[in-house]
Protein backbone atom coordinates (compact mmCIF):
# COMPACT_ATOMS: atom_id res chain seq x y z
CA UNK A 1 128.30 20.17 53.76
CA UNK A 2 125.26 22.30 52.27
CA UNK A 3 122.72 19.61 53.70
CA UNK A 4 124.60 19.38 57.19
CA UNK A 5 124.29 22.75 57.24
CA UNK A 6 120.97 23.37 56.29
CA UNK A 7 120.17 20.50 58.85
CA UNK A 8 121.58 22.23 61.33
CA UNK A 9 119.63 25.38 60.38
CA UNK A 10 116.42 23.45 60.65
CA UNK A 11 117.36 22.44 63.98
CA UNK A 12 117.88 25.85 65.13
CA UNK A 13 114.63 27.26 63.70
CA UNK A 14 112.33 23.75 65.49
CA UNK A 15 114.22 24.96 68.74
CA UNK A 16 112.98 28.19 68.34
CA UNK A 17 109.63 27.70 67.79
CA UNK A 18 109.35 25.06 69.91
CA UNK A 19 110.99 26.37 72.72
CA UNK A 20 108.76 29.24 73.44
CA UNK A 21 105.71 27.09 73.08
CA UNK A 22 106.77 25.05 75.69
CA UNK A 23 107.00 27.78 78.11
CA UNK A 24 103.46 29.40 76.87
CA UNK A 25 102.56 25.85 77.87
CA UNK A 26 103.91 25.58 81.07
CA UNK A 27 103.04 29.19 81.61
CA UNK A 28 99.41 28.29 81.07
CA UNK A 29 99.62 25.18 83.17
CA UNK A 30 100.56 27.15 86.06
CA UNK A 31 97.83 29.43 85.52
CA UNK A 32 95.47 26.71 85.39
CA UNK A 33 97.10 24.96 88.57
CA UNK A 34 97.05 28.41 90.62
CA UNK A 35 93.07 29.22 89.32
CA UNK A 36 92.12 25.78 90.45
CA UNK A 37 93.51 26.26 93.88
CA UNK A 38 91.75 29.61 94.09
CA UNK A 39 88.70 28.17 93.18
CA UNK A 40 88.96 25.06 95.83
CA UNK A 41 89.84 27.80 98.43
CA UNK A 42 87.03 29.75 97.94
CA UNK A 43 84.59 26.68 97.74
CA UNK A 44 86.46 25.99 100.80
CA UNK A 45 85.81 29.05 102.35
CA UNK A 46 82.01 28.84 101.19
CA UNK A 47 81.57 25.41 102.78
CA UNK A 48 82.77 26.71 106.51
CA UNK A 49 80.61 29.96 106.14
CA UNK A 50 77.91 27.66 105.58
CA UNK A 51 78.32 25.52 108.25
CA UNK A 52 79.24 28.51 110.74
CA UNK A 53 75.63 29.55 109.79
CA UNK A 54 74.26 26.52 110.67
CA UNK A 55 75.78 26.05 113.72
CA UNK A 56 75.07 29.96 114.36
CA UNK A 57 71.18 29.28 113.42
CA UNK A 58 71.08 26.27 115.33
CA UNK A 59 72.29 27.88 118.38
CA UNK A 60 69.93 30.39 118.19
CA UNK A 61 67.19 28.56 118.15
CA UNK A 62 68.11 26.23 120.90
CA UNK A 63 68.54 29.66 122.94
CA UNK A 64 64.89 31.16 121.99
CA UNK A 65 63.47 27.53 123.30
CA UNK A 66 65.20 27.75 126.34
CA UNK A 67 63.85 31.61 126.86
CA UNK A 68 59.95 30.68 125.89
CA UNK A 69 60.49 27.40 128.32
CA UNK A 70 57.44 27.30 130.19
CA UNK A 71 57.13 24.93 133.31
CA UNK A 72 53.38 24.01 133.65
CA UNK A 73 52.82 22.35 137.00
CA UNK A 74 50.06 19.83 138.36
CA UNK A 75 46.52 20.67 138.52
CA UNK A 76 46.60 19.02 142.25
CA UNK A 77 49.04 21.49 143.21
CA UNK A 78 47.34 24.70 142.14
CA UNK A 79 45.42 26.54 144.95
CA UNK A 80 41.80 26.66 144.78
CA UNK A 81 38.89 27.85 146.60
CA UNK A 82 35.29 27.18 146.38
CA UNK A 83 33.63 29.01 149.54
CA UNK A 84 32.99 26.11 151.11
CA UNK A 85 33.25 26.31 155.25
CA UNK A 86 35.39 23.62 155.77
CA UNK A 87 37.98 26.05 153.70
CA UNK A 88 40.16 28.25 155.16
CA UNK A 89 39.97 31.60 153.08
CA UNK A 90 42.96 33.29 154.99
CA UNK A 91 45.19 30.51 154.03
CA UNK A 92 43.95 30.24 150.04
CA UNK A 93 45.09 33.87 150.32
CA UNK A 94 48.67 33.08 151.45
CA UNK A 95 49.09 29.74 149.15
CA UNK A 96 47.70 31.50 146.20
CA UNK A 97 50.31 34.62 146.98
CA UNK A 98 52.86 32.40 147.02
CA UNK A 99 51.85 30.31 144.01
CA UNK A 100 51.41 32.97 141.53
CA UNK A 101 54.85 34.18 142.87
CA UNK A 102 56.99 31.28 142.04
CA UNK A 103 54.75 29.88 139.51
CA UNK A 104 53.58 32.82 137.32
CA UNK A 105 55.69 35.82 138.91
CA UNK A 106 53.11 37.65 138.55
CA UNK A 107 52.60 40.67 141.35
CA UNK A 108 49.70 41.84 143.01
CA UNK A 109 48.20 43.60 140.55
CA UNK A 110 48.04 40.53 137.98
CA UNK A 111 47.06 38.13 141.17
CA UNK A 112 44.02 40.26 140.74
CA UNK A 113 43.05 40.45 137.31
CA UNK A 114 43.87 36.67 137.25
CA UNK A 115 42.29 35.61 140.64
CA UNK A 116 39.01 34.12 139.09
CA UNK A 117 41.49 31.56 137.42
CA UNK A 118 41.74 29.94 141.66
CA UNK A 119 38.33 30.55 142.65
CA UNK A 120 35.80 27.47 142.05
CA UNK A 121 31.75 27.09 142.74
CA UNK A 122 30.57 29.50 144.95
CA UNK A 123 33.12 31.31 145.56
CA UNK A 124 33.43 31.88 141.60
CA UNK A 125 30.02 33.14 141.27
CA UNK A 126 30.38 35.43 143.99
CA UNK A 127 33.24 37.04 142.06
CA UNK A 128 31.39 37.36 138.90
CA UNK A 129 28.46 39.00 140.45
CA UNK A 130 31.31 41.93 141.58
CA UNK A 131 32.41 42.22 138.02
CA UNK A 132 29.25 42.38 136.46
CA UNK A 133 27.74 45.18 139.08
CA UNK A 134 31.58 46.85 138.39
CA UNK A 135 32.05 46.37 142.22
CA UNK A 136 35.55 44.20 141.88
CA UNK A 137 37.97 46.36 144.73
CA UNK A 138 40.84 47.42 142.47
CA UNK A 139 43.74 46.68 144.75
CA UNK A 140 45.09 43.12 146.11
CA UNK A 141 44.71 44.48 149.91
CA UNK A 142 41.32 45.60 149.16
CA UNK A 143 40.19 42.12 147.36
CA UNK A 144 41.33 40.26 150.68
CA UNK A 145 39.28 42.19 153.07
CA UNK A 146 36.19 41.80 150.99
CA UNK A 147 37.11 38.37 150.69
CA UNK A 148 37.31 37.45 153.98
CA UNK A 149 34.08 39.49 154.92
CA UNK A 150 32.57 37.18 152.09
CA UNK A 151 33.80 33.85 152.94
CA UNK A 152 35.19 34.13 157.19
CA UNK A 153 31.33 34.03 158.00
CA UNK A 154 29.69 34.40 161.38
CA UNK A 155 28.83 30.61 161.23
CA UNK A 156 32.48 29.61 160.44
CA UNK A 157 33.85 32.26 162.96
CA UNK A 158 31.73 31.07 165.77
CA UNK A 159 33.08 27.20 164.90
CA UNK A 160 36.37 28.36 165.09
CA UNK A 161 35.96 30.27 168.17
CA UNK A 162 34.84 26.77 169.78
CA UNK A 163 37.09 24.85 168.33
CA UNK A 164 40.14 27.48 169.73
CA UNK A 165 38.18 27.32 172.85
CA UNK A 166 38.29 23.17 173.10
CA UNK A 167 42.04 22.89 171.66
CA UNK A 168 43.98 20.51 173.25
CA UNK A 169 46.77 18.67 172.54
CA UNK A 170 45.21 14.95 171.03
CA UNK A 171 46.90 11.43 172.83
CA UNK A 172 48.50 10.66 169.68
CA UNK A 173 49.65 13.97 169.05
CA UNK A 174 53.08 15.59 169.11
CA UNK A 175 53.48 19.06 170.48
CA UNK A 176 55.01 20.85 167.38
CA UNK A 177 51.55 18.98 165.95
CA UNK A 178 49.62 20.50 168.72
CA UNK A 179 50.85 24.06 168.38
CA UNK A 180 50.99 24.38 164.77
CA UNK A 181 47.41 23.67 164.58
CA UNK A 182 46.70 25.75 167.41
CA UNK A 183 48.51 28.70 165.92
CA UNK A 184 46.46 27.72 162.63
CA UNK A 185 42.94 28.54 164.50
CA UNK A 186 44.61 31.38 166.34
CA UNK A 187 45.12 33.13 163.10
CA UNK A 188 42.00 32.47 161.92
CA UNK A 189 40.18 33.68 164.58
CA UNK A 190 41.97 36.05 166.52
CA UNK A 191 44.26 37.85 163.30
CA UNK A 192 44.89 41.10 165.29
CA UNK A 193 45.82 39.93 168.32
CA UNK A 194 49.41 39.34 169.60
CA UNK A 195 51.60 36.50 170.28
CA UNK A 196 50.97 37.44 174.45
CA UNK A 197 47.72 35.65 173.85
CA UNK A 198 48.61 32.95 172.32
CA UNK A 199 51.00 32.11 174.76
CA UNK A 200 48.80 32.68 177.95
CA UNK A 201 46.07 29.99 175.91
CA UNK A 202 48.75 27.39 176.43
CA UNK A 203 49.08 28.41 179.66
């Protein structure tokens, strides 16, 4: 009976020291699990800021490329003018108005500073002798008129008057043709005059 007892008693005691082990232990285990799902969240929420950054960076330069795009076209289709008198000057005014534009956006203030950029041979040099004597007009309209004193000369004018005086309409040519390239020395020659004249030429 003593040593059943004092079995027994032994039993009791194990139970009590084991049992609150156990639950320290499964206590702790449940810490551990919980800390280790923290810590995978986090790294998980680390990993998508990262990428978010990426994608954010990423974006951001794709936008700045797309701003600083710059469309650079053909040398043949820039207009240039060299002074020579099988060039029209009025119309190198009117194609490099419209190129700089569209092309450059540039207004008529920049057309001027940059106008040397269009101008080729002699009609080059003729410019740089204005800057250098500090004689370059300071306005767009101003620029054209001294231009076309310059470069509509009394040799070129007096071909184009005979040429507007023998215009007719070729064999092989159409009549749109024919009047478009009347009109063409009609502005060239006579800029101030009206349409009334035009129209009493084709008559």
């Amino acid at each position: 009976m003593q040593t059943s007892g004092k079995n027994n008693h032994n039993q009791l005691i194990e139970e009590n020291i084991s049992t609150p082990y156990t639950e320290r232990n499964s206590s702790t285990i449940e810490e551990s699990f919980d800390n280790g799902q923290l810590d995978q969240h986090n790294r998980t929420e680390q990993r998508q800021h990262a990428e978010n950054n990426a994608r954010q960076m990423l974006s951001n330069e794709r936008t700045v490329q797309i701003a600083h795009t710059i469309i650079i076209p053909p040398s043949s289709s820039i207009p240039t003018f060299s002074g020579s008198i099988l060039e029209s000057p009025r119309q190198f005014l009117i194609r490099v108005k419209e190129y700089a534009e569209t092309i450059n956006h540039w207004n008529d203030q920049s057309l001027l500073n940059g106008i040397s950029q269009f101008l080729r041979d002699t009609a080059l040099e003729w410019y740089c002798q204005l800057r250098i004597s500090n004689r370059r007009p300071q306005t767009w309209m101003e620029f054209k008129v001294v231009f076309l004193n310059q470069f509509n000369s009394p040799i070129r004018r007096a071909r184009q008057e005979q040429q507007w005086k023998d215009c007719k309409q070729e064999e092989n040519e159409t009549i749109n043709e024919f009047i478009v390239r009347l009109r063409a020395l009609w502005q060239e020659q006579k800029p101030n005059e009206t349409e009334n004249y035009l129209i009493r030429h084709l008559m």
